[in-house]
PDB file of N, CA and C in Angstrom:
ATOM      1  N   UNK A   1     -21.714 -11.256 -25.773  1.00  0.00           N
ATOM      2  CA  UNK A   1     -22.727 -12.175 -25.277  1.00  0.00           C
ATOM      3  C   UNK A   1     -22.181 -12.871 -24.024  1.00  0.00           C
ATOM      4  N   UNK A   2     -22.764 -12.125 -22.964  1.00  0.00           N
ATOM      5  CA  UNK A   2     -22.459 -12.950 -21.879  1.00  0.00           C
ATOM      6  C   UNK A   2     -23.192 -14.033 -20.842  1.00  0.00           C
ATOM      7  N   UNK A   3     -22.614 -14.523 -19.741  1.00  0.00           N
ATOM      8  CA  UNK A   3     -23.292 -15.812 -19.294  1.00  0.00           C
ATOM      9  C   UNK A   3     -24.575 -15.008 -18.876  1.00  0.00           C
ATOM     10  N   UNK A   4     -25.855 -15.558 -18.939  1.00  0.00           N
ATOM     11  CA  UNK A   4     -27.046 -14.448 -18.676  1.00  0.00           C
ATOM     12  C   UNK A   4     -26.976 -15.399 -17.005  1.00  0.00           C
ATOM     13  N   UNK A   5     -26.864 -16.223 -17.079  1.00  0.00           N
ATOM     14  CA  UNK A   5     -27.782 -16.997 -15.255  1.00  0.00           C
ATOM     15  C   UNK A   5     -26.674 -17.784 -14.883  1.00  0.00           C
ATOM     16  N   UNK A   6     -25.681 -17.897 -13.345  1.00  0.00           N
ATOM     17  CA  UNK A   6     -24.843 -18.184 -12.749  1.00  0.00           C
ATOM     18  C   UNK A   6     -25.515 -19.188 -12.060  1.00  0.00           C
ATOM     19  N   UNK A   7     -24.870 -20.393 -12.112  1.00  0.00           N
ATOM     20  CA  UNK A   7     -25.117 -22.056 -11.799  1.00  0.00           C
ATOM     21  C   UNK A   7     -25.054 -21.638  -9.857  1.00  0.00           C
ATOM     22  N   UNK A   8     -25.917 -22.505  -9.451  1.00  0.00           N
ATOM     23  CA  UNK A   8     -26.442 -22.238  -8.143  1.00  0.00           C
ATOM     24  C   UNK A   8     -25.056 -22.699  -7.156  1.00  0.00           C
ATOM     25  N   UNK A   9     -24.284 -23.743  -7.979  1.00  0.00           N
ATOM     26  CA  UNK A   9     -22.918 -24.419  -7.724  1.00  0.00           C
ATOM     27  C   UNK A   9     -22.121 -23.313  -7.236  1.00  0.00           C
ATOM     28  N   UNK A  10     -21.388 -22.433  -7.894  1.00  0.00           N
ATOM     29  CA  UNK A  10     -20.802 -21.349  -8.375  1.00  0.00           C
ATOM     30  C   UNK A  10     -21.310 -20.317  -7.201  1.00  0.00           C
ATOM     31  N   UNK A  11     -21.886 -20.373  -7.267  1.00  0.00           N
ATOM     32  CA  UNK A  11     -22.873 -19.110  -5.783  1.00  0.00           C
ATOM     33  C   UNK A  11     -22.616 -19.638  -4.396  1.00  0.00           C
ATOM     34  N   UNK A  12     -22.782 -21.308  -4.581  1.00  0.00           N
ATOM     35  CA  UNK A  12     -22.025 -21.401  -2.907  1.00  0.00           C
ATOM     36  C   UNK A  12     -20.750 -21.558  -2.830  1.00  0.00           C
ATOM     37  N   UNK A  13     -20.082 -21.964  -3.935  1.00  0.00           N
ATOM     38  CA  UNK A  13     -18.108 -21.561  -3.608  1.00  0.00           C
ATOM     39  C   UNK A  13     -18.156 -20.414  -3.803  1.00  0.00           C
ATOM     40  N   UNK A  14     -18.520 -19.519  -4.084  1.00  0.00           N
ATOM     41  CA  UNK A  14     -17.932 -18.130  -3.688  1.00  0.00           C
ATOM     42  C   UNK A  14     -18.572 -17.814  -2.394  1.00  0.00           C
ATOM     43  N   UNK A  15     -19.564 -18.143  -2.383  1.00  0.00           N
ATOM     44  CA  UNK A  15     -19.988 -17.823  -0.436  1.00  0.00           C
ATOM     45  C   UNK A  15     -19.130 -18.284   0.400  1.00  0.00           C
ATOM     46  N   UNK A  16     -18.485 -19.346  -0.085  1.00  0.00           N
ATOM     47  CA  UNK A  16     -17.497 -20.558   1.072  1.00  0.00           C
ATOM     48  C   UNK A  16     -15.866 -19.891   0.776  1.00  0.00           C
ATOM     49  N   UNK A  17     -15.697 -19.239  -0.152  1.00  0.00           N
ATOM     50  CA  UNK A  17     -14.475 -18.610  -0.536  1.00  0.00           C
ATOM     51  C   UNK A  17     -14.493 -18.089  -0.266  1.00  0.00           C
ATOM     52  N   UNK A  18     -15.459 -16.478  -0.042  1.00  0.00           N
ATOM     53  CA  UNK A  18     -15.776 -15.577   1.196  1.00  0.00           C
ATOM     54  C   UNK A  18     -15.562 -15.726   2.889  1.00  0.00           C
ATOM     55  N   UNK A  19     -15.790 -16.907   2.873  1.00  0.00           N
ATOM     56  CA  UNK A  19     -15.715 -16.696   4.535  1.00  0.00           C
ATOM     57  C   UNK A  19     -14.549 -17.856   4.767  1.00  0.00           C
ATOM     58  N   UNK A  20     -13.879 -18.525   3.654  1.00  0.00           N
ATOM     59  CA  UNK A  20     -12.723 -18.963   4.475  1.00  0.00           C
ATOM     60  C   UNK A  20     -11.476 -17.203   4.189  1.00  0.00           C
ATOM     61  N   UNK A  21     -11.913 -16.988   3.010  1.00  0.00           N
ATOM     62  CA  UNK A  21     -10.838 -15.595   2.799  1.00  0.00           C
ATOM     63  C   UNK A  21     -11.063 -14.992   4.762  1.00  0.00           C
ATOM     64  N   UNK A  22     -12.334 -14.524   4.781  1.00  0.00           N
ATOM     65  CA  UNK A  22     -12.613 -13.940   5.985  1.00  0.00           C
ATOM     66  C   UNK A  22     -11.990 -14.578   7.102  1.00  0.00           C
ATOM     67  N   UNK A  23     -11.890 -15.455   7.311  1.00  0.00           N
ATOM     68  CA  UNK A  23     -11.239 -16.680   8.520  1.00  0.00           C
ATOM     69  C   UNK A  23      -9.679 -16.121   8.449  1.00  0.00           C
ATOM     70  N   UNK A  24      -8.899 -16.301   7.266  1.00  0.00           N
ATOM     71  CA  UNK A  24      -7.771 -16.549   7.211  1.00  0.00           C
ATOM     72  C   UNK A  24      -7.320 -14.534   7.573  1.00  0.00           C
ATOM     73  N   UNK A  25      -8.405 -13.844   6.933  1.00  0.00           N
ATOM     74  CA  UNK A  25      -7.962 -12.259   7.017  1.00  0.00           C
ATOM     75  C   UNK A  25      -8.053 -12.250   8.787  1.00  0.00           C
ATOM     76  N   UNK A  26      -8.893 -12.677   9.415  1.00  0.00           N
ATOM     77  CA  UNK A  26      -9.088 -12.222  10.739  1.00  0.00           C
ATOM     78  C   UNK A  26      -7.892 -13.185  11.726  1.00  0.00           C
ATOM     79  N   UNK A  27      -7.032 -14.189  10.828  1.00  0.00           N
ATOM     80  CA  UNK A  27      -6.200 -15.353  11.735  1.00  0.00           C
ATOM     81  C   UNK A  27      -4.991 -14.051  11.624  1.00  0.00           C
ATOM     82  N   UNK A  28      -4.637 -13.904  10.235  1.00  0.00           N
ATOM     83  CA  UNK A  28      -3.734 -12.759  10.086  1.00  0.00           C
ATOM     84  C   UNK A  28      -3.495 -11.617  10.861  1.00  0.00           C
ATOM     85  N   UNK A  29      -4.958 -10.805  10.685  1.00  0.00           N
ATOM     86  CA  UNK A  29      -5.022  -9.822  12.088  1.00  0.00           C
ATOM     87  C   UNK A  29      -4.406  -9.656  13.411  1.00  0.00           C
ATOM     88  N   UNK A  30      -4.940 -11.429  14.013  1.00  0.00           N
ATOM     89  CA  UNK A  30      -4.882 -11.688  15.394  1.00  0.00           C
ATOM     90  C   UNK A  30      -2.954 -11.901  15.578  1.00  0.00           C
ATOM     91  N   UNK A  31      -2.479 -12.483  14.606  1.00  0.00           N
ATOM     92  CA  UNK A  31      -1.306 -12.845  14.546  1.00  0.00           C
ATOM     93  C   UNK A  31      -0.465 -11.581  14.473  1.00  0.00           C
ATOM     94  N   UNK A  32      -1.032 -10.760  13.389  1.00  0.00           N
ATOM     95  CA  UNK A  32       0.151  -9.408  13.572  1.00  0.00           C
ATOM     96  C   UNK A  32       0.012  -8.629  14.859  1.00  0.00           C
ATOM     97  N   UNK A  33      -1.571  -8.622  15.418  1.00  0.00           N
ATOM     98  CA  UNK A  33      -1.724  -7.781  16.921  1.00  0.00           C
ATOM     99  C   UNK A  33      -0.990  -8.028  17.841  1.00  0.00           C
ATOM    100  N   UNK A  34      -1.022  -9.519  17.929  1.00  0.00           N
ATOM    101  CA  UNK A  34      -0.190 -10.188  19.191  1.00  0.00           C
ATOM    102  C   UNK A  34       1.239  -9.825  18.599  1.00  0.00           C
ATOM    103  N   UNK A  35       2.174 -10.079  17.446  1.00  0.00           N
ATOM    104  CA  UNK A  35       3.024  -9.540  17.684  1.00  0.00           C
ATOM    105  C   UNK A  35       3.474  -8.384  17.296  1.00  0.00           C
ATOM    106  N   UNK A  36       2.466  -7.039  17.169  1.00  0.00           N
ATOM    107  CA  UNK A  36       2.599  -6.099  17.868  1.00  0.00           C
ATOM    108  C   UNK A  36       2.869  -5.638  19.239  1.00  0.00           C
ATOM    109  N   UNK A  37       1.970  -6.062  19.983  1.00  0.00           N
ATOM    110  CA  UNK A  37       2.017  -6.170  21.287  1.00  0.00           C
ATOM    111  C   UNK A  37       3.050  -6.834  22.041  1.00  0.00           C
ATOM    112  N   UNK A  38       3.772  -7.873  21.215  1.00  0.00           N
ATOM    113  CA  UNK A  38       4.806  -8.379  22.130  1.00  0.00           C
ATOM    114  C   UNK A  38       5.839  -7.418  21.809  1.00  0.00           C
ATOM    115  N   UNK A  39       6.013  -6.937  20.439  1.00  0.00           N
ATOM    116  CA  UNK A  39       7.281  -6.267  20.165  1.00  0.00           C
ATOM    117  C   UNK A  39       7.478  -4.559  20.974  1.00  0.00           C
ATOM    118  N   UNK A  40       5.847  -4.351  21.207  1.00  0.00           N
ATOM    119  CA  UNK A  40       5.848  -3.146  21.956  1.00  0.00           C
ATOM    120  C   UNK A  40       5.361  -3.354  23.316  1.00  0.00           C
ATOM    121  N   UNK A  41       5.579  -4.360  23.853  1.00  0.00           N
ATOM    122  CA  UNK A  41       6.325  -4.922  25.362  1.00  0.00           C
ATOM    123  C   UNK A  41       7.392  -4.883  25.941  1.00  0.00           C
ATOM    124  N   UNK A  42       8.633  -4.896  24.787  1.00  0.00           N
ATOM    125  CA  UNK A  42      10.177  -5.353  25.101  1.00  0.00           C
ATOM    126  C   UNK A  42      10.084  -6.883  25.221  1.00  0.00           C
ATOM    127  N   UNK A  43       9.042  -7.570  25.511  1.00  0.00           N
ATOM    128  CA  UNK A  43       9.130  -9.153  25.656  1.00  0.00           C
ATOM    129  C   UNK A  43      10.134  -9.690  24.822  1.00  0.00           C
ATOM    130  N   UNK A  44      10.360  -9.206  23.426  1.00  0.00           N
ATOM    131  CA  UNK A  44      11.381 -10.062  22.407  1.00  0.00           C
ATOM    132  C   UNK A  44      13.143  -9.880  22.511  1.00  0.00           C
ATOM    133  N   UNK A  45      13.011  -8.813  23.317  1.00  0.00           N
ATOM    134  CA  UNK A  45      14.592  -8.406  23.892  1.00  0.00           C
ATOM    135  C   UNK A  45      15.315  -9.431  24.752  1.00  0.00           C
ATOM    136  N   UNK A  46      16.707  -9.771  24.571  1.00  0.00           N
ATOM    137  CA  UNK A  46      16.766 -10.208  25.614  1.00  0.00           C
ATOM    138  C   UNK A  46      17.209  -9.291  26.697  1.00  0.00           C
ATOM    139  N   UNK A  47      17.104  -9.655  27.882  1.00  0.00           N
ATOM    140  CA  UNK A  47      17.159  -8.676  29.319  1.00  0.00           C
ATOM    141  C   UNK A  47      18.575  -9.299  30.113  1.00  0.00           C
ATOM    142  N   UNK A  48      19.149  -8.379  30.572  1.00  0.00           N
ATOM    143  CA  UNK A  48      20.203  -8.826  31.647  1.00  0.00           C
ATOM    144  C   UNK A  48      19.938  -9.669  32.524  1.00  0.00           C
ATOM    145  N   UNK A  49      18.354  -9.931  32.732  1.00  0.00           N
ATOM    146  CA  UNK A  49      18.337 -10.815  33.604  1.00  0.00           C
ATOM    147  C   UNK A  49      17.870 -12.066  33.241  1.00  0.00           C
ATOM    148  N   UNK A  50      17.686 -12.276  31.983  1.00  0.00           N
ATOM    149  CA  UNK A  50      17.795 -13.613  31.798  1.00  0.00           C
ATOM    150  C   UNK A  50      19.781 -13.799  31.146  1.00  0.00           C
ATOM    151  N   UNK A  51      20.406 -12.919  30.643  1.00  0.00           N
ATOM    152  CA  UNK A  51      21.686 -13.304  30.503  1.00  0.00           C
ATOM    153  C   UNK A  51      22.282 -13.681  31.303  1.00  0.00           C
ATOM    154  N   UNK A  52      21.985 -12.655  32.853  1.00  0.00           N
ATOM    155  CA  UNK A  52      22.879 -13.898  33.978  1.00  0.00           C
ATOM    156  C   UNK A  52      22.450 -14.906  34.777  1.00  0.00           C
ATOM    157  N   UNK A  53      21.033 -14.948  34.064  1.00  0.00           N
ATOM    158  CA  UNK A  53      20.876 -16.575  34.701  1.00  0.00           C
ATOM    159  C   UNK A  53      21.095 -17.599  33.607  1.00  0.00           C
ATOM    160  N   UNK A  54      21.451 -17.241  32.583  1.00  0.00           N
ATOM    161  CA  UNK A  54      21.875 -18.202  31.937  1.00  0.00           C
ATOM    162  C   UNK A  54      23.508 -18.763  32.239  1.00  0.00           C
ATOM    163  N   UNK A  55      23.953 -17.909  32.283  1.00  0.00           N
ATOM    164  CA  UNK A  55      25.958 -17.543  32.756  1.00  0.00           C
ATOM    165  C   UNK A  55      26.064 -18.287  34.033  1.00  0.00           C
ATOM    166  N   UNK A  56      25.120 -18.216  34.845  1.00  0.00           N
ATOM    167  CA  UNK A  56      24.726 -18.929  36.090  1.00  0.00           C
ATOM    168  C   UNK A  56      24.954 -20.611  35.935  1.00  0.00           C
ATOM    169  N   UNK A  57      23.778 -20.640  35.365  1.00  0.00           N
ATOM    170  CA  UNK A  57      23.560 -22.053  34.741  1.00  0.00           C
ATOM    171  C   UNK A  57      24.630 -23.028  33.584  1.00  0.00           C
ATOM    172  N   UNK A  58      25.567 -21.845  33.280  1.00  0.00           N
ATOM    173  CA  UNK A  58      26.355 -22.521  32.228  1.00  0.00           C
ATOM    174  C   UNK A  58      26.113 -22.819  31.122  1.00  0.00           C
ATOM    175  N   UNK A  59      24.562 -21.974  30.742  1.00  0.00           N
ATOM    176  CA  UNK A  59      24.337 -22.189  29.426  1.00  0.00           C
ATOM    177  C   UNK A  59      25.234 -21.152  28.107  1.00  0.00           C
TER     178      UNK A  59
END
């Protein structure tokens, strides 16, 4: 014997649980793309040329 009729309550948190899930799946997305894209840039390497301007600078 189950619940026969779902409280109208109940129908809009799962609509609102739906689209924050959706929010947070598409923040995720954007976050792994970009660092996809940086990691298949070389951007995260460091480069000889920021090592000797650091050596420069005395850092």
């Amino acid at each position: 014997m189950g619940i026969a009729h779902e409280h109208e309550l109940h129908q809009r948190r799962r609509g609102r649980n739906i689209g924050v899930g959706l929010v947070l799946a598409a923040f995720i997305a954007i976050v792994f793309g970009m660092t996809i894209v940086k990691i298949g840039s070389g951007d995260y390497a460091s480069t000889p040329e920021l090592q000797s301007s650091e050596a420069a600078n005395g850092n």
